[in-house]
Protein backbone atom coordinates (compact mmCIF):
# COMPACT_ATOMS: atom_id res chain seq x y z
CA UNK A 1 -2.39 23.68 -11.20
CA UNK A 2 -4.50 24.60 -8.38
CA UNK A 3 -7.51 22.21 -7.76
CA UNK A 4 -10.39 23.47 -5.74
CA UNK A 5 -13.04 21.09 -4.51
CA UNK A 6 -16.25 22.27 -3.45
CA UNK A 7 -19.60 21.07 -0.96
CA UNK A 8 -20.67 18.82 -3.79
CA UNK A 9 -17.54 16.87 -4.36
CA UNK A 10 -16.93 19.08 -7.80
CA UNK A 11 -13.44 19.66 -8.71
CA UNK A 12 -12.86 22.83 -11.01
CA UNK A 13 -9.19 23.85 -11.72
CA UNK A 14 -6.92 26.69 -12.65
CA UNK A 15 -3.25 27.17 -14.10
CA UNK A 16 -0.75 29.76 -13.78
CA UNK A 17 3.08 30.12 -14.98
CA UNK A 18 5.14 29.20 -11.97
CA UNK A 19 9.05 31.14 -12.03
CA UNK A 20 11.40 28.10 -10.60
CA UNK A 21 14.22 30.05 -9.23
CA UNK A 22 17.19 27.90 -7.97
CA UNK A 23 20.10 28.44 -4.92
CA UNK A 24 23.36 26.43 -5.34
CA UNK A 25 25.62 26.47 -2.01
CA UNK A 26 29.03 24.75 -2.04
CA UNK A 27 29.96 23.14 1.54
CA UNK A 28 32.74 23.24 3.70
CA UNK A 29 33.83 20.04 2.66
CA UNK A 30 34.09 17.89 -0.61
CA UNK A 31 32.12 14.74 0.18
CA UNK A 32 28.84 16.41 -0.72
CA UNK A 33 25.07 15.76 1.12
CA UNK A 34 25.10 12.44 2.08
CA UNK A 35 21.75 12.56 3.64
CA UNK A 36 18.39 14.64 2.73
CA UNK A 37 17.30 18.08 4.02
CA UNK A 38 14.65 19.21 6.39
CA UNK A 39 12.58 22.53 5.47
CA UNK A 40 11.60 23.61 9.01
CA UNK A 41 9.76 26.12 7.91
CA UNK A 42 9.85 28.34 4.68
CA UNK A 43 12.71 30.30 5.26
CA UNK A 44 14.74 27.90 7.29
CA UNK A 45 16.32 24.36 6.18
CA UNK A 46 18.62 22.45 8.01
CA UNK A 47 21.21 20.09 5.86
CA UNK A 48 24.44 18.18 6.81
CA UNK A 49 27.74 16.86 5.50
CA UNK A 50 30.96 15.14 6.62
CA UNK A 51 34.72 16.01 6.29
CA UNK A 52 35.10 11.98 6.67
CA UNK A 53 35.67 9.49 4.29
CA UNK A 54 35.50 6.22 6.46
CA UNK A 55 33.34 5.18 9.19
CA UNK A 56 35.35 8.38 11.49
CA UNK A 57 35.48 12.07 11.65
CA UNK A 58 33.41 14.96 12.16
CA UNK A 59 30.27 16.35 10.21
CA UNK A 60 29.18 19.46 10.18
CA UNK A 61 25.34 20.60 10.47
CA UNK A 62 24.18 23.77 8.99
CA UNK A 63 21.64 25.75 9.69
CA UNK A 64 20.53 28.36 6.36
CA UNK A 65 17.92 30.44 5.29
CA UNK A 66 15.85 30.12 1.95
CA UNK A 67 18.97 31.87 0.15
CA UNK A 68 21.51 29.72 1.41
CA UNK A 69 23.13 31.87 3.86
CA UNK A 70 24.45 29.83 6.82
CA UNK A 71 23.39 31.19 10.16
CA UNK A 72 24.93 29.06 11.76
CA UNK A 73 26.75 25.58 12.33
CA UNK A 74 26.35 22.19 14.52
CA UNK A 75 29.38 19.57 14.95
CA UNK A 76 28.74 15.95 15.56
CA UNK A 77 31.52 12.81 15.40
CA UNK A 78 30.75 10.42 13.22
CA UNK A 79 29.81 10.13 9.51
CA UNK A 80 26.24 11.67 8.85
CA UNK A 81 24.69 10.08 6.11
CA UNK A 82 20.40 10.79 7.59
CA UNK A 83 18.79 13.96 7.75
CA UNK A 84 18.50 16.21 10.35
CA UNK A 85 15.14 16.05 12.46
CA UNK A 86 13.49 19.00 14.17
CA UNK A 87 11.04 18.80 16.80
CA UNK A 88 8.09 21.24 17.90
CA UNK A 89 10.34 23.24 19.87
CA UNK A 90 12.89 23.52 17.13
CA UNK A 91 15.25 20.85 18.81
CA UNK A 92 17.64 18.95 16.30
CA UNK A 93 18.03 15.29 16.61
CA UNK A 94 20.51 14.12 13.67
CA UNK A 95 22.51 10.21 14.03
CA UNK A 96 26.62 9.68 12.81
CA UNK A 97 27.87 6.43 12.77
CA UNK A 98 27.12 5.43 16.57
CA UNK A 99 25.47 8.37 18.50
CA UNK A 100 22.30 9.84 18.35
CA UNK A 101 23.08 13.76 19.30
CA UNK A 102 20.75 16.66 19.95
CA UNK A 103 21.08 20.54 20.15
CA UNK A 104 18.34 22.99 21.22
CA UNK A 105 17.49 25.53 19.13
CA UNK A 106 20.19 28.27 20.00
CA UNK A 107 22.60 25.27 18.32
CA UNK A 108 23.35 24.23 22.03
CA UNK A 109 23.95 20.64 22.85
CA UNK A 110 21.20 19.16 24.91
CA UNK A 111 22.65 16.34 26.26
CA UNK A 112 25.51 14.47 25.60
CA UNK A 113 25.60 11.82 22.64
CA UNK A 114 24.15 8.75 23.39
CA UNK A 115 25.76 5.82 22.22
CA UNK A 116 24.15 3.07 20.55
CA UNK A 117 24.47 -0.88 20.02
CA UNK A 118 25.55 -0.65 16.78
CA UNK A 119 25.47 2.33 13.42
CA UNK A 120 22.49 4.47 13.36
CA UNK A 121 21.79 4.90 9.52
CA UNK A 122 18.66 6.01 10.09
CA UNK A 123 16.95 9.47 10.24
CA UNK A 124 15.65 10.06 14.20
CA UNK A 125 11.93 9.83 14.58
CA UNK A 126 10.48 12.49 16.79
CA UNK A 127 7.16 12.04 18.92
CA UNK A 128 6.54 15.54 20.08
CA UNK A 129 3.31 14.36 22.02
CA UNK A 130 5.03 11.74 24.15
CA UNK A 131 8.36 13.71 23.88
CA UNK A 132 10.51 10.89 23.07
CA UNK A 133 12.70 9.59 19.77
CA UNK A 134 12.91 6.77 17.92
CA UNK A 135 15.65 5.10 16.06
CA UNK A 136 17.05 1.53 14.89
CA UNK A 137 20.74 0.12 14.15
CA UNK A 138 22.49 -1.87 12.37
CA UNK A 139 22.74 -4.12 14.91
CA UNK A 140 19.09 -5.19 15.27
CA UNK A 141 18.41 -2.65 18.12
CA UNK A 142 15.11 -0.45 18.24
CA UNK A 143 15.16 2.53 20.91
CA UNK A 144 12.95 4.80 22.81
CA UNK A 145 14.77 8.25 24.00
CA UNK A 146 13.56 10.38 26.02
CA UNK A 147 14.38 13.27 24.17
CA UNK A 148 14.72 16.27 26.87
CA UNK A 149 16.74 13.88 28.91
CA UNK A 150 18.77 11.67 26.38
CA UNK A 151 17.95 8.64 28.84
CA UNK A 152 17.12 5.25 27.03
CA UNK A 153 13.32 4.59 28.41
CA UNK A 154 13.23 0.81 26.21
CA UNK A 155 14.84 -0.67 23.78
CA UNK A 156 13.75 -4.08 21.51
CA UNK A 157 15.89 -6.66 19.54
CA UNK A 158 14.80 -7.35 16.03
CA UNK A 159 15.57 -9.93 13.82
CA UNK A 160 17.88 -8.15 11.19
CA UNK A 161 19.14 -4.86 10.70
CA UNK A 162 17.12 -1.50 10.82
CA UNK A 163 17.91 0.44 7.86
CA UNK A 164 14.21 2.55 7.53
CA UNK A 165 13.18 5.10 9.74
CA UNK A 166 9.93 4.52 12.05
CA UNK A 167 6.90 6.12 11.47
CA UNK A 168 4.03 7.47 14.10
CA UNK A 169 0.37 6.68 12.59
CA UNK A 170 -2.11 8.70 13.59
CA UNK A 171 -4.00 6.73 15.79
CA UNK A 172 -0.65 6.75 17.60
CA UNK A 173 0.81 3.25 16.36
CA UNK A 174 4.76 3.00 15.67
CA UNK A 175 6.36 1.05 13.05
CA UNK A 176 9.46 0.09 11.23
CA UNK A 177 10.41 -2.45 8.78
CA UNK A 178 14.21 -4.84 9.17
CA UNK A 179 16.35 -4.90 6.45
CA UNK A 180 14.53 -8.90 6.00
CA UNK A 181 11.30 -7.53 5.53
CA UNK A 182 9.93 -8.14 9.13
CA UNK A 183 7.35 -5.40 10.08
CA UNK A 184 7.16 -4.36 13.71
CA UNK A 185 4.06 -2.31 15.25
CA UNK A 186 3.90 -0.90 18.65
CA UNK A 187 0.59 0.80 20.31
CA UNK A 188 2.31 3.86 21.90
CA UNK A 189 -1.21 5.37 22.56
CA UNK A 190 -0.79 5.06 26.22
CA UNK A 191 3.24 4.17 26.33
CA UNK A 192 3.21 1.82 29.15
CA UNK A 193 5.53 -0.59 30.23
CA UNK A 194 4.07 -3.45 27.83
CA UNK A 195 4.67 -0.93 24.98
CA UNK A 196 7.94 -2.14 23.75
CA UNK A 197 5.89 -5.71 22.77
CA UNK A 198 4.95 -5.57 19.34
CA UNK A 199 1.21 -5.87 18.65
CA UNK A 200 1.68 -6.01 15.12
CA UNK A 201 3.84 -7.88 12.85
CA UNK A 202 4.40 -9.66 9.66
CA UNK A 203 7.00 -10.98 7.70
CA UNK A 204 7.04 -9.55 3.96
CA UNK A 205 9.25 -11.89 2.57
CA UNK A 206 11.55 -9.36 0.86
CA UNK A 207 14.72 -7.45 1.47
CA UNK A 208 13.25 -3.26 2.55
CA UNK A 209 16.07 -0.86 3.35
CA UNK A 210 14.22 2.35 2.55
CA UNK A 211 11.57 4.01 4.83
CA UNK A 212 8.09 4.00 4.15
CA UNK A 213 4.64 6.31 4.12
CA UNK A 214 1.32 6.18 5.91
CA UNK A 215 -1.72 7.29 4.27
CA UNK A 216 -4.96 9.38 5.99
CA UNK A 217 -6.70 5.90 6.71
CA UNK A 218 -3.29 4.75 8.91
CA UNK A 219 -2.40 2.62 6.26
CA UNK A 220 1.32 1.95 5.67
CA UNK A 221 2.76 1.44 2.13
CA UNK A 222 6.83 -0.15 1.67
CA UNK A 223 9.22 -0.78 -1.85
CA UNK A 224 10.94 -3.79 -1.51
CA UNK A 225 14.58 -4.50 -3.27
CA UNK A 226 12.92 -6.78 -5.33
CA UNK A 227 10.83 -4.09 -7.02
CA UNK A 228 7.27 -4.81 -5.25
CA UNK A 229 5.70 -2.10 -3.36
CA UNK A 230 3.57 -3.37 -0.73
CA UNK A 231 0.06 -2.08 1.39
CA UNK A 232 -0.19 -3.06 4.96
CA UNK A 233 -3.28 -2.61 7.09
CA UNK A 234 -3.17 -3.11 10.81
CA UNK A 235 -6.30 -3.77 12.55
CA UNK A 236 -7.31 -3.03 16.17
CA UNK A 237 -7.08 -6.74 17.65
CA UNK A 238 -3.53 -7.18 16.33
CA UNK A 239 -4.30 -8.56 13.19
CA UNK A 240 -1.53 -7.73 10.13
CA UNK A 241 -2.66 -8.01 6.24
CA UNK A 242 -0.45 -7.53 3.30
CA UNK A 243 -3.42 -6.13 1.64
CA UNK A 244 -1.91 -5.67 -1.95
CA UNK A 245 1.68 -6.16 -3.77
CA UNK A 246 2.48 -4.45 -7.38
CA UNK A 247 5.61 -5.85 -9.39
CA UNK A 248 7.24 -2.50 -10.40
CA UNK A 249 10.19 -2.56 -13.39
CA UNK A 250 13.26 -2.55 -10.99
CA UNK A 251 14.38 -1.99 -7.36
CA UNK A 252 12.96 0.63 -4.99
CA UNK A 253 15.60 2.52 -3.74
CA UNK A 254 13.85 5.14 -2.05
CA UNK A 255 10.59 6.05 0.45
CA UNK A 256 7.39 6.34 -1.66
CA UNK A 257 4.76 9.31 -0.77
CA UNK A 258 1.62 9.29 -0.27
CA UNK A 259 -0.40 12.86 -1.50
CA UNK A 260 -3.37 14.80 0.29
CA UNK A 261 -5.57 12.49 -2.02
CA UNK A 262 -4.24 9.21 -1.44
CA UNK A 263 -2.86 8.69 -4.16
CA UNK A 264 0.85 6.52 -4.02
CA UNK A 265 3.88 8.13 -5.90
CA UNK A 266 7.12 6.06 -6.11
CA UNK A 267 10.25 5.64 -8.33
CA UNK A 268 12.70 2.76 -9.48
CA UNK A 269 16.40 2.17 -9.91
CA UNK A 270 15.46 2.22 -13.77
CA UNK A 271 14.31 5.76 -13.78
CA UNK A 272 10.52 5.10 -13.89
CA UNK A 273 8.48 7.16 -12.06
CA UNK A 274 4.81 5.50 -10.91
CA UNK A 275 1.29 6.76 -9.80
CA UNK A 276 -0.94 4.02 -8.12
CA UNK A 277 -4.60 3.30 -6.95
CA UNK A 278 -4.72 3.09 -3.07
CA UNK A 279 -7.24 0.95 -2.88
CA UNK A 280 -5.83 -2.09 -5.91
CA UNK A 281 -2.69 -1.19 -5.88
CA UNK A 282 -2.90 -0.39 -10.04
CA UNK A 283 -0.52 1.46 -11.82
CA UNK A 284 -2.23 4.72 -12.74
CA UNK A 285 0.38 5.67 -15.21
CA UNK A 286 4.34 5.57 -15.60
CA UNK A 287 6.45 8.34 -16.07
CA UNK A 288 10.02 7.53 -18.02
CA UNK A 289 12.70 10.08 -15.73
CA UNK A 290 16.49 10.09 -16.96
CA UNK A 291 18.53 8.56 -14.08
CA UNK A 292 17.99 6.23 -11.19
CA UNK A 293 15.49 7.36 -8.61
CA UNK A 294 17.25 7.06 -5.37
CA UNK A 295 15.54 10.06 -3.64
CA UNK A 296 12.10 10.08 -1.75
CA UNK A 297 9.62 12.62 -3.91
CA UNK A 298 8.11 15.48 -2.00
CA UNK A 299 4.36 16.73 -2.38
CA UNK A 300 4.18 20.87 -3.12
CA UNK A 301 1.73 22.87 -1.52
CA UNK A 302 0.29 23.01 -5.13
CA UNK A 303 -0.55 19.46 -5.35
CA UNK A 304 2.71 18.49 -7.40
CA UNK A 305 5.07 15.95 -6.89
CA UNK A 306 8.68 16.62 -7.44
CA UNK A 307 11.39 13.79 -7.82
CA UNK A 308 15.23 13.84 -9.00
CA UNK A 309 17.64 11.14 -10.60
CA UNK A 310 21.43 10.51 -10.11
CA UNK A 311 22.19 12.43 -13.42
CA UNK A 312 21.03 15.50 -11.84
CA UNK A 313 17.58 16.22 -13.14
CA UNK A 314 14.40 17.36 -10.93
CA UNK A 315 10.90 17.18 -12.04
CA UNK A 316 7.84 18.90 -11.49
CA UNK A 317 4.50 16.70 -12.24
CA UNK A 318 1.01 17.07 -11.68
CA UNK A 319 -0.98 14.20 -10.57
CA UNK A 320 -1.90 13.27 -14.39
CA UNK A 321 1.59 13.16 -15.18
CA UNK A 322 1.92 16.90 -17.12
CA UNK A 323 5.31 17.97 -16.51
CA UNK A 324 5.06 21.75 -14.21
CA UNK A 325 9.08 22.16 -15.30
CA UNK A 326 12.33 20.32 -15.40
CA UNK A 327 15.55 21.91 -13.81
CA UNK A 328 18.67 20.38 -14.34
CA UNK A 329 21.50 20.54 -11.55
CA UNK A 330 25.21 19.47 -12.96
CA UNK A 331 25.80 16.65 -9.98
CA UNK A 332 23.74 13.33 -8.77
CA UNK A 333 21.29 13.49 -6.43
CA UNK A 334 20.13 11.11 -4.12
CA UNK A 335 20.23 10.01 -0.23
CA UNK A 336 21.17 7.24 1.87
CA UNK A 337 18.23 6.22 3.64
């Protein structure tokens, strides 16, 4: 459904049969997509998987087109269980077990991997206006990179692991959540000196290992393990408010979205799929999916939201829950982060 809104705030809509056509590539190895992939553009996607079963090994990075043709391919050590991220300039940042390791975008290492205090199971965070990345470990480290360079320009101890990748604002404000529910915020406006001190933060109170989502009012929104998906507003003097918390049916076990209208998707372990109010954090309606939801959703260019379970199926909804189509793929689906 297309939804056109005019100079007098009038919405009039239109429909149209949509053909879902579907590409299945098998891998070089058998231990599957372990992380997510990145669309860099309509007819290029980037995806990754590892020839390792423990913590060692090497992981292969392809590059395809929309067929699934590989172009061409990207080896890293280490068990890759993020997504690849791609910068302006079509650089690849991707993390395996220890390293942080970029290519250019001829598939040419930049710079050689930098090793880190401790696993990086996150998915890199690129800042293509300050030209540095972002990423937390296991070990309670958060780093700056300078990301033509590789050099480490800060780093900051947390107080528990960092299992959710950081997000930029866009009044320029980083933040990440620990695996204990402590939320960090850094002003990296002017990315000084004093910028690795934290002028925002607040303790949530609940275990948060999956990343998060910012909405157009620089609002950030978290799931907890708990099942509570929280609202966080961070004002200019510093000030942190949990502004609303909604008890969903089970654990969040994946990021939630946010669409070009504000409104808040996000899924459950129990296979319930949810639309909220922004503003009261009320449950809009409550879609019943087959499967755990362990996947972040994805907004179309139509408006839609799709999501997928660990039995395999992928839906298509509108924003008043009419399902666009249903396609179901023969293995689990889900992602680490």
């Amino acid at each position: 459904m297309l939804e056109v809104l005019d100079n007098d705030n009038a919405i009039d809509s239109s429909e149209a049969e949509v053909k879902v056509t579907t590409v299945s590539v098998s891998l070089a190895t058998g231990t599957g997509v372990l992380g997510g992939v990145t669309a860099v553009n309509p007819n290029l996607i980037m995806t990754a998987d590892t020839s390792s079963t423990g913590s060692s090994g090497s992981s292969t990075i392809y590059k395809m087109d929309r067929y699934g043709s590989v172009l061409s391919t990207m080896t890293v050590q280490g068990k890759i269980t993020t997504t690849p991220s791609v910068s302006t300039d079509s650089s690849l940042y991707i993390t395996s077990g220890t390293s942080l390791s970029s290519f250019d975008k001829n598939g040419v290492a930049k710079w050689a991997p930098v090793q880190l205090d401790g696993a990086a199971k996150v998915t890199p965070t690129v800042d293509s206006t300050s030209g540095k990345i972002f990423v937390g470990t296991s070990n309670n480290k958060f780093y700056s990179i300078d990301a033509n360079t590789g050099k480490v320009g800060w780093s900051v101890t947390s107080d528990a692991p960092i299992y959710t990748s950081a997000m930029i604002t866009g009044d320029r404000r980083l933040v990440f959540v620990t695996e204990s529910g402590t939320f960090y915020g850094f002003d990296i406006f002017a990315d000084t000196s004093s910028t690795k001190n934290a002028k925002w933060k607040l303790s949530l109170g609940e275990i948060v290992t999956k990343s998060g989502a910012i909405d157009h009012n620089q609002n950030v929104y978290y799931g907890t393990s708990s099942g509570n998906i929280i609202k966080i507003k961070m004002s200019p003097d510093g000030t942190t408010t949990k502004v609303w918390s909604t008890h969903l049916s089970d654990s969040i076990l994946a990021a939630p979205v946010v669409d070009g209208k504000g409104r808040i998707y996000v899924g459950t372990k129990d296979g319930k799929f949810y639309r909220l109010n922004p503003n009261t954090g009320v449950v809009k309606w409550t879609f019943n999916g087959v499967g755990a939801i362990k996947s972040t959703p994805s907004i179309s260019n139509y408006g839609t939201v799709i999501f997928a379970t660990t039995l395999g199926n992928i839906y298509s909804l509108d924003s008043n829950m009419k399902i666009k189509w249903l396609h179901k793929e023969g293995a689990p689906i889900s992602r680490s982060e």
